[in-house]
PDB file of N, CA and C in Angstrom:
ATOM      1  N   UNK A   1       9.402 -13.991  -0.442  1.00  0.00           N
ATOM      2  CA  UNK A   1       8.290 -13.133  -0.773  1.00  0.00           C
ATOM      3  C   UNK A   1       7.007 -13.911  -0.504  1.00  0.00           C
ATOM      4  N   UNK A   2       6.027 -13.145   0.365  1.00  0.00           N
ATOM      5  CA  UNK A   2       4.985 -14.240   0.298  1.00  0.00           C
ATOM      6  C   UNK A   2       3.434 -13.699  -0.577  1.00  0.00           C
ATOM      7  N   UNK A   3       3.934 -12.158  -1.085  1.00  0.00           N
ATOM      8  CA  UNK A   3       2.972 -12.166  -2.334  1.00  0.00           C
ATOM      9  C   UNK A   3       3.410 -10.660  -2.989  1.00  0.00           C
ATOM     10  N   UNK A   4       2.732 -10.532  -4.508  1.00  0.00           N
ATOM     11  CA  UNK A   4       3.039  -9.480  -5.082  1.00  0.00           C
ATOM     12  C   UNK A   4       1.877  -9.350  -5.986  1.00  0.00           C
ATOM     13  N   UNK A   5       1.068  -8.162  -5.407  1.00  0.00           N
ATOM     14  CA  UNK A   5      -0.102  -7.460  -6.312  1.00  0.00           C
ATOM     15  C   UNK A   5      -0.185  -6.705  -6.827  1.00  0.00           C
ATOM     16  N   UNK A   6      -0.863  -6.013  -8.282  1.00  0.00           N
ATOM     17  CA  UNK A   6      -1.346  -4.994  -8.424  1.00  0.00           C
ATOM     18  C   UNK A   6      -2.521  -4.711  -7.778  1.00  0.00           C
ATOM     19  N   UNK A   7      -2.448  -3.246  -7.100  1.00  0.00           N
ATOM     20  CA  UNK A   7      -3.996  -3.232  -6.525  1.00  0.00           C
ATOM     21  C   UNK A   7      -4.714  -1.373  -7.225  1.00  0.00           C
ATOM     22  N   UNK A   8      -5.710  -1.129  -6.260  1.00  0.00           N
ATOM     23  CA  UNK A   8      -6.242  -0.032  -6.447  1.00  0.00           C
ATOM     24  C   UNK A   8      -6.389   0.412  -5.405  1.00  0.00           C
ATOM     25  N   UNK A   9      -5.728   1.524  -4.685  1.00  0.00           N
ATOM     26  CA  UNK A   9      -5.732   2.524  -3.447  1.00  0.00           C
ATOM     27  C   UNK A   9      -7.040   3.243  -3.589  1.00  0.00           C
ATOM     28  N   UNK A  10      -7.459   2.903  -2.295  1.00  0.00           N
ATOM     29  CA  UNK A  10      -8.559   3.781  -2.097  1.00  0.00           C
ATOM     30  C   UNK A  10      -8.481   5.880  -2.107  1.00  0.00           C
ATOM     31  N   UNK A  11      -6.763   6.223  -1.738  1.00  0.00           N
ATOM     32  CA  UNK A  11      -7.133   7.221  -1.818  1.00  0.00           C
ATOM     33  C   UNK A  11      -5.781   7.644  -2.314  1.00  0.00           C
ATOM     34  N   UNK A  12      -4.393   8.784  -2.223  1.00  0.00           N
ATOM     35  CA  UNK A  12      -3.369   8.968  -2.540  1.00  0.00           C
ATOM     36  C   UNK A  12      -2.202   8.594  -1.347  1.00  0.00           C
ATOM     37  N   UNK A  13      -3.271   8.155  -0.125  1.00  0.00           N
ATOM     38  CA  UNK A  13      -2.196   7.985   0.862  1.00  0.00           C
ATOM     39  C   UNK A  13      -1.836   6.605   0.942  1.00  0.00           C
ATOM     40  N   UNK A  14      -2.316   5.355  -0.408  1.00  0.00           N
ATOM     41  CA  UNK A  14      -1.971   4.349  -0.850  1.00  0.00           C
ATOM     42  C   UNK A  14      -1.707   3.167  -0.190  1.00  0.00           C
ATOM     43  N   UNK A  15      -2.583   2.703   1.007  1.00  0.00           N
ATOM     44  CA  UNK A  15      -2.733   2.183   1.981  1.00  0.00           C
ATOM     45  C   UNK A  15      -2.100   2.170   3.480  1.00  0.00           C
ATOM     46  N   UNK A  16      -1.244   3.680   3.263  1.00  0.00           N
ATOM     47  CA  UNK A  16      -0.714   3.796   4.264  1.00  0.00           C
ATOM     48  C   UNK A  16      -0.866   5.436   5.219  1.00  0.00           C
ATOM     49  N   UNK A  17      -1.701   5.524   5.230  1.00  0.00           N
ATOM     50  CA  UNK A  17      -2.374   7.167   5.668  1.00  0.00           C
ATOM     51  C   UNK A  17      -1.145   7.247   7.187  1.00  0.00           C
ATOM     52  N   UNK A  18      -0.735   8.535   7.175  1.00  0.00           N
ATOM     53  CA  UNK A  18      -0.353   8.993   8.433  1.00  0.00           C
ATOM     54  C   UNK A  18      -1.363   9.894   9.297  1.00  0.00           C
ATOM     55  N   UNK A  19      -1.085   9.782  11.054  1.00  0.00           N
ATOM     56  CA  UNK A  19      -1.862  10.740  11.459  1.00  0.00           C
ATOM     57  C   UNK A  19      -1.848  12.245  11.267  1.00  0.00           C
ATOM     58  N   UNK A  20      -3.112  12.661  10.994  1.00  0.00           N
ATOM     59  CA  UNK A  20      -2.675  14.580  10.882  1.00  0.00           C
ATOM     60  C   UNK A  20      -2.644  14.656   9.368  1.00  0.00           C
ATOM     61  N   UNK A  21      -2.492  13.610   8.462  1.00  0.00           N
ATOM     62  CA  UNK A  21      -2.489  13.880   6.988  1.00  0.00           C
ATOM     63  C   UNK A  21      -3.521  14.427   6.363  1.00  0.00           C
ATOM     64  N   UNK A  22      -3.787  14.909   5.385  1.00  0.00           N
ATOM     65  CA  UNK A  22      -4.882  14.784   4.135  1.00  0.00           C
ATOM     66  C   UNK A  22      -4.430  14.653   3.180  1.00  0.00           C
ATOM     67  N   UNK A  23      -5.319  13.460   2.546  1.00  0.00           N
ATOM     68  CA  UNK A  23      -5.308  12.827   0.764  1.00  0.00           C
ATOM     69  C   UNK A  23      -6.023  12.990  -0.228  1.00  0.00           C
ATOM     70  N   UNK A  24      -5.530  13.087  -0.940  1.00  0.00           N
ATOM     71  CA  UNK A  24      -6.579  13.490  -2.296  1.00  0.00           C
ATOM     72  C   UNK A  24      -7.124  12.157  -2.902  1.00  0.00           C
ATOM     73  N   UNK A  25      -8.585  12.322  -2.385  1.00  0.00           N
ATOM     74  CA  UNK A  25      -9.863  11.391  -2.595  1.00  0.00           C
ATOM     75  C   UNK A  25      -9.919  10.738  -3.885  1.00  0.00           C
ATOM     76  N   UNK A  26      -8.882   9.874  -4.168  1.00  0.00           N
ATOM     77  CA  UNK A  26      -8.696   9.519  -5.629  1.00  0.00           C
ATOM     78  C   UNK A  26      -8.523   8.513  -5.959  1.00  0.00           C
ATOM     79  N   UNK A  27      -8.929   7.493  -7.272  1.00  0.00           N
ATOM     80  CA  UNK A  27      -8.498   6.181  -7.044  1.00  0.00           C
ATOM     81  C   UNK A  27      -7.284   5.900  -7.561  1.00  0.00           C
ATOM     82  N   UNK A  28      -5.954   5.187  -6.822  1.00  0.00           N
ATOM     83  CA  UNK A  28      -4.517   5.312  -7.610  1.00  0.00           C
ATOM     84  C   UNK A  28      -4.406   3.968  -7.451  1.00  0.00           C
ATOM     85  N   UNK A  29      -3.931   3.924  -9.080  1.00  0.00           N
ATOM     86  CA  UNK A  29      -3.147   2.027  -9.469  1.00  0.00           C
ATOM     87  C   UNK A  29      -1.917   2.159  -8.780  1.00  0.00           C
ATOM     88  N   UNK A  30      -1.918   0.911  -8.282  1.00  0.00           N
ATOM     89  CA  UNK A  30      -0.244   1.158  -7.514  1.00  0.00           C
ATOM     90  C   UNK A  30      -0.065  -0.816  -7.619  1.00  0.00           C
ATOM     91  N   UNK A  31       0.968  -1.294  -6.392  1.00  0.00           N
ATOM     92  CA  UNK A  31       1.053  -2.428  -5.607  1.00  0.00           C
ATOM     93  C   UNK A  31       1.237  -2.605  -4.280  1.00  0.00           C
ATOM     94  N   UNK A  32       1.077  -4.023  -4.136  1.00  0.00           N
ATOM     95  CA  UNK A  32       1.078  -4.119  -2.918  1.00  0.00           C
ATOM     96  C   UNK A  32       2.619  -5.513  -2.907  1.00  0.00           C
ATOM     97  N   UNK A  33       3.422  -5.627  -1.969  1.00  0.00           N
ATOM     98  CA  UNK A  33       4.187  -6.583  -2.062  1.00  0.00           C
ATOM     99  C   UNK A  33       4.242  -6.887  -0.400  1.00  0.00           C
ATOM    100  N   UNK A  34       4.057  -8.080  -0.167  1.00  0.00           N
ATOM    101  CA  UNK A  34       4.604  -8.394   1.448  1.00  0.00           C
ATOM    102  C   UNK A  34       5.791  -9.827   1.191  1.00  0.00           C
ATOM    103  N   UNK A  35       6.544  -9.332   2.423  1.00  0.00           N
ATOM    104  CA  UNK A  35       7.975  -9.802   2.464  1.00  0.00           C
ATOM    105  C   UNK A  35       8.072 -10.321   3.810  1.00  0.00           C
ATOM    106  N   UNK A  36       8.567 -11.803   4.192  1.00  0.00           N
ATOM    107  CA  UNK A  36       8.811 -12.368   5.662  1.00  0.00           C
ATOM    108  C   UNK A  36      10.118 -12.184   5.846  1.00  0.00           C
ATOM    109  N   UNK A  37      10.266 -11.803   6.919  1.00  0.00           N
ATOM    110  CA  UNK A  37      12.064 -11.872   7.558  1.00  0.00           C
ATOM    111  C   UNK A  37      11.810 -12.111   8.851  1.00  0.00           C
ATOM    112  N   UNK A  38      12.457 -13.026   9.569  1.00  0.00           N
ATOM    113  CA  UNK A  38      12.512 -13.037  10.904  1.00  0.00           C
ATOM    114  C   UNK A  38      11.780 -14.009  11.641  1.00  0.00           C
ATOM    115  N   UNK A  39      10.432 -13.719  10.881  1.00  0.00           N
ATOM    116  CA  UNK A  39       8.909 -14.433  11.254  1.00  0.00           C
ATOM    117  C   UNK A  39       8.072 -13.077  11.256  1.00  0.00           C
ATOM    118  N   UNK A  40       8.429 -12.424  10.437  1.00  0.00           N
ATOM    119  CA  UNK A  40       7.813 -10.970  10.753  1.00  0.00           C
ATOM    120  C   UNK A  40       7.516 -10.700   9.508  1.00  0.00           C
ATOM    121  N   UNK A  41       6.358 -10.180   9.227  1.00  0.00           N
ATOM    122  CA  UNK A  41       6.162  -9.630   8.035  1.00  0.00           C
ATOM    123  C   UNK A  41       6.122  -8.077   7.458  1.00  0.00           C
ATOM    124  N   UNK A  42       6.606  -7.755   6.365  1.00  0.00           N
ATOM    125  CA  UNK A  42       6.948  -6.242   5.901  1.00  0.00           C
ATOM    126  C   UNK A  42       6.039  -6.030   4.745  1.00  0.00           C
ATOM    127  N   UNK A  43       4.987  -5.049   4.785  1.00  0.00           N
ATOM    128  CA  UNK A  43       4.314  -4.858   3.384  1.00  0.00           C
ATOM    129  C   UNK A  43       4.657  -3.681   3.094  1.00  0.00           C
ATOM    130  N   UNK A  44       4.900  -3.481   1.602  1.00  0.00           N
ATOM    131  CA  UNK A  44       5.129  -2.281   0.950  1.00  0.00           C
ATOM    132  C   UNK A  44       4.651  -2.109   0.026  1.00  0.00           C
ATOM    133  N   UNK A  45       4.253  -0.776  -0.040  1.00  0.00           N
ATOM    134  CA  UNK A  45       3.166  -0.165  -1.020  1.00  0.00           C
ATOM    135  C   UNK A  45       4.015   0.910  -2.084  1.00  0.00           C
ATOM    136  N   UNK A  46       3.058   0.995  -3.087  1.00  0.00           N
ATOM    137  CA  UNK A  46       3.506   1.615  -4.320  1.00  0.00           C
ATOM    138  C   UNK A  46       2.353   2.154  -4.962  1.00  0.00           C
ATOM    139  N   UNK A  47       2.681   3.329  -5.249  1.00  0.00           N
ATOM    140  CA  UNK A  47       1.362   4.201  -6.539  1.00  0.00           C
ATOM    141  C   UNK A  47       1.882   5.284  -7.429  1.00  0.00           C
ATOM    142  N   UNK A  48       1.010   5.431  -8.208  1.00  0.00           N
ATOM    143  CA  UNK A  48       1.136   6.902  -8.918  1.00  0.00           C
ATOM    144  C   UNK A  48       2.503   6.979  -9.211  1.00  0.00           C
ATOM    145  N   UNK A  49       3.680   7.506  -9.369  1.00  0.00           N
ATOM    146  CA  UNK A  49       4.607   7.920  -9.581  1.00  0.00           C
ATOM    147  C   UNK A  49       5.452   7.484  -8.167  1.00  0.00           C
ATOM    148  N   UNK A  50       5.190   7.177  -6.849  1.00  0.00           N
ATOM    149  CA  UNK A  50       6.047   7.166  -5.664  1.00  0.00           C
ATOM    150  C   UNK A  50       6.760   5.016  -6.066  1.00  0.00           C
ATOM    151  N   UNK A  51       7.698   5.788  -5.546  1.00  0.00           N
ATOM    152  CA  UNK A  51       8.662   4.241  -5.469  1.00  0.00           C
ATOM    153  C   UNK A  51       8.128   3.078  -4.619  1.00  0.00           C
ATOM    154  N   UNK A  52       8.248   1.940  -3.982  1.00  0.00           N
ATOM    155  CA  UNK A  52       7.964   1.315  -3.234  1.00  0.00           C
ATOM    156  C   UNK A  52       8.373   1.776  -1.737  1.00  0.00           C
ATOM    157  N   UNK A  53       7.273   1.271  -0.912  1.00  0.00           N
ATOM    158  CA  UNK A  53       7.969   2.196   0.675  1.00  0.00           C
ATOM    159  C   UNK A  53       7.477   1.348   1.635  1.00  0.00           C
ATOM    160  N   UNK A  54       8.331   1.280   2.792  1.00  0.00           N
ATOM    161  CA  UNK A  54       7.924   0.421   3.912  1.00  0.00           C
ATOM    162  C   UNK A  54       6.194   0.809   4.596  1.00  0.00           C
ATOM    163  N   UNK A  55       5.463   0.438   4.781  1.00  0.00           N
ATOM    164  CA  UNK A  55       4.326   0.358   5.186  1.00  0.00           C
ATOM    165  C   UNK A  55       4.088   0.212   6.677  1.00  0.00           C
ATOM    166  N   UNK A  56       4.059   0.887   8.031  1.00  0.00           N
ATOM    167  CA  UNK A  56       4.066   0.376   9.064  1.00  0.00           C
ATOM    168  C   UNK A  56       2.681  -0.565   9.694  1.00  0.00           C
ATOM    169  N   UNK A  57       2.005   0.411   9.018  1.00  0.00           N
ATOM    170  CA  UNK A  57       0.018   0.336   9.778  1.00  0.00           C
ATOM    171  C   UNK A  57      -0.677  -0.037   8.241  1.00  0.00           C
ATOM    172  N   UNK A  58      -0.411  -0.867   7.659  1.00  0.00           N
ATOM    173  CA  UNK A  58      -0.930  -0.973   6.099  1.00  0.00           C
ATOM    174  C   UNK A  58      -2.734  -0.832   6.381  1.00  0.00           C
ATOM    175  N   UNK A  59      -3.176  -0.481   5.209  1.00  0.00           N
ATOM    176  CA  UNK A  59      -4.807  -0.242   4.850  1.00  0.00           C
ATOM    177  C   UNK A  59      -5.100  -1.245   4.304  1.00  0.00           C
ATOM    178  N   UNK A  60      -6.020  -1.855   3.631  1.00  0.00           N
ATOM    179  CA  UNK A  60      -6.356  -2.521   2.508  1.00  0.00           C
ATOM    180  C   UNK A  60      -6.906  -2.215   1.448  1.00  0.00           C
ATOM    181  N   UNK A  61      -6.137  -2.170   0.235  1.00  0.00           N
ATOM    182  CA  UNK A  61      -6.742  -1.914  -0.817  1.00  0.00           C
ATOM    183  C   UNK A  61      -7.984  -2.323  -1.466  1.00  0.00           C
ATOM    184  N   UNK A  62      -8.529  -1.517  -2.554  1.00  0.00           N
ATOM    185  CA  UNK A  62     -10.309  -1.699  -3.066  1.00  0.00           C
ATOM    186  C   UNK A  62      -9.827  -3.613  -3.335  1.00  0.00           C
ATOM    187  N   UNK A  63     -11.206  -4.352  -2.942  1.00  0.00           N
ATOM    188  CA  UNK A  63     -11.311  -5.817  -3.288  1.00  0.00           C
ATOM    189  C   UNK A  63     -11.592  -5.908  -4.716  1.00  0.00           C
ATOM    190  N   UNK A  64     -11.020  -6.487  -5.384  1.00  0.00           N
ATOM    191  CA  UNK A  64     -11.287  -6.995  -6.572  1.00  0.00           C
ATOM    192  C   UNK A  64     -12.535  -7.215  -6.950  1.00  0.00           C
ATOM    193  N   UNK A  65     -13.010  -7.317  -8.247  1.00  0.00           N
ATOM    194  CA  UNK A  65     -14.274  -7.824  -8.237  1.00  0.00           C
ATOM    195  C   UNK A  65     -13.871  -9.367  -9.427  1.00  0.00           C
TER     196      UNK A  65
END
């Protein structure tokens, strides 16, 4: 594992928006976890009620203050 956050999604599509989507403009507590295999890295995101999910094109979540 090379990290595991709580973050804050900028919107419901939780750093991972698809094309053609719409999200509801909202701020959602979720996480963020990235994982190495291979030499390759996998981030997966989590919010609101949805489980953890592979991430292809990840966003970045709101920066901390």
């Amino acid at each position: 594992m090379v990290s595991s956050e709580e973050v804050t999604w900028r919107d419901s599509a939780l750093g991972c928006p698809e094309p053609g989507m719409h999200y509801a403009q909202v701020l959602t507590d979720g996480s963020r976890i990235v994982l190495t295999a291979g030499g390759k890295q996998y981030h997966y995101h989590s919010g609101g009620r949805r489980d953890p999910f592979l991430c292809e094109n990840p966003q970045p979540p709101l920066p901390t203050n």
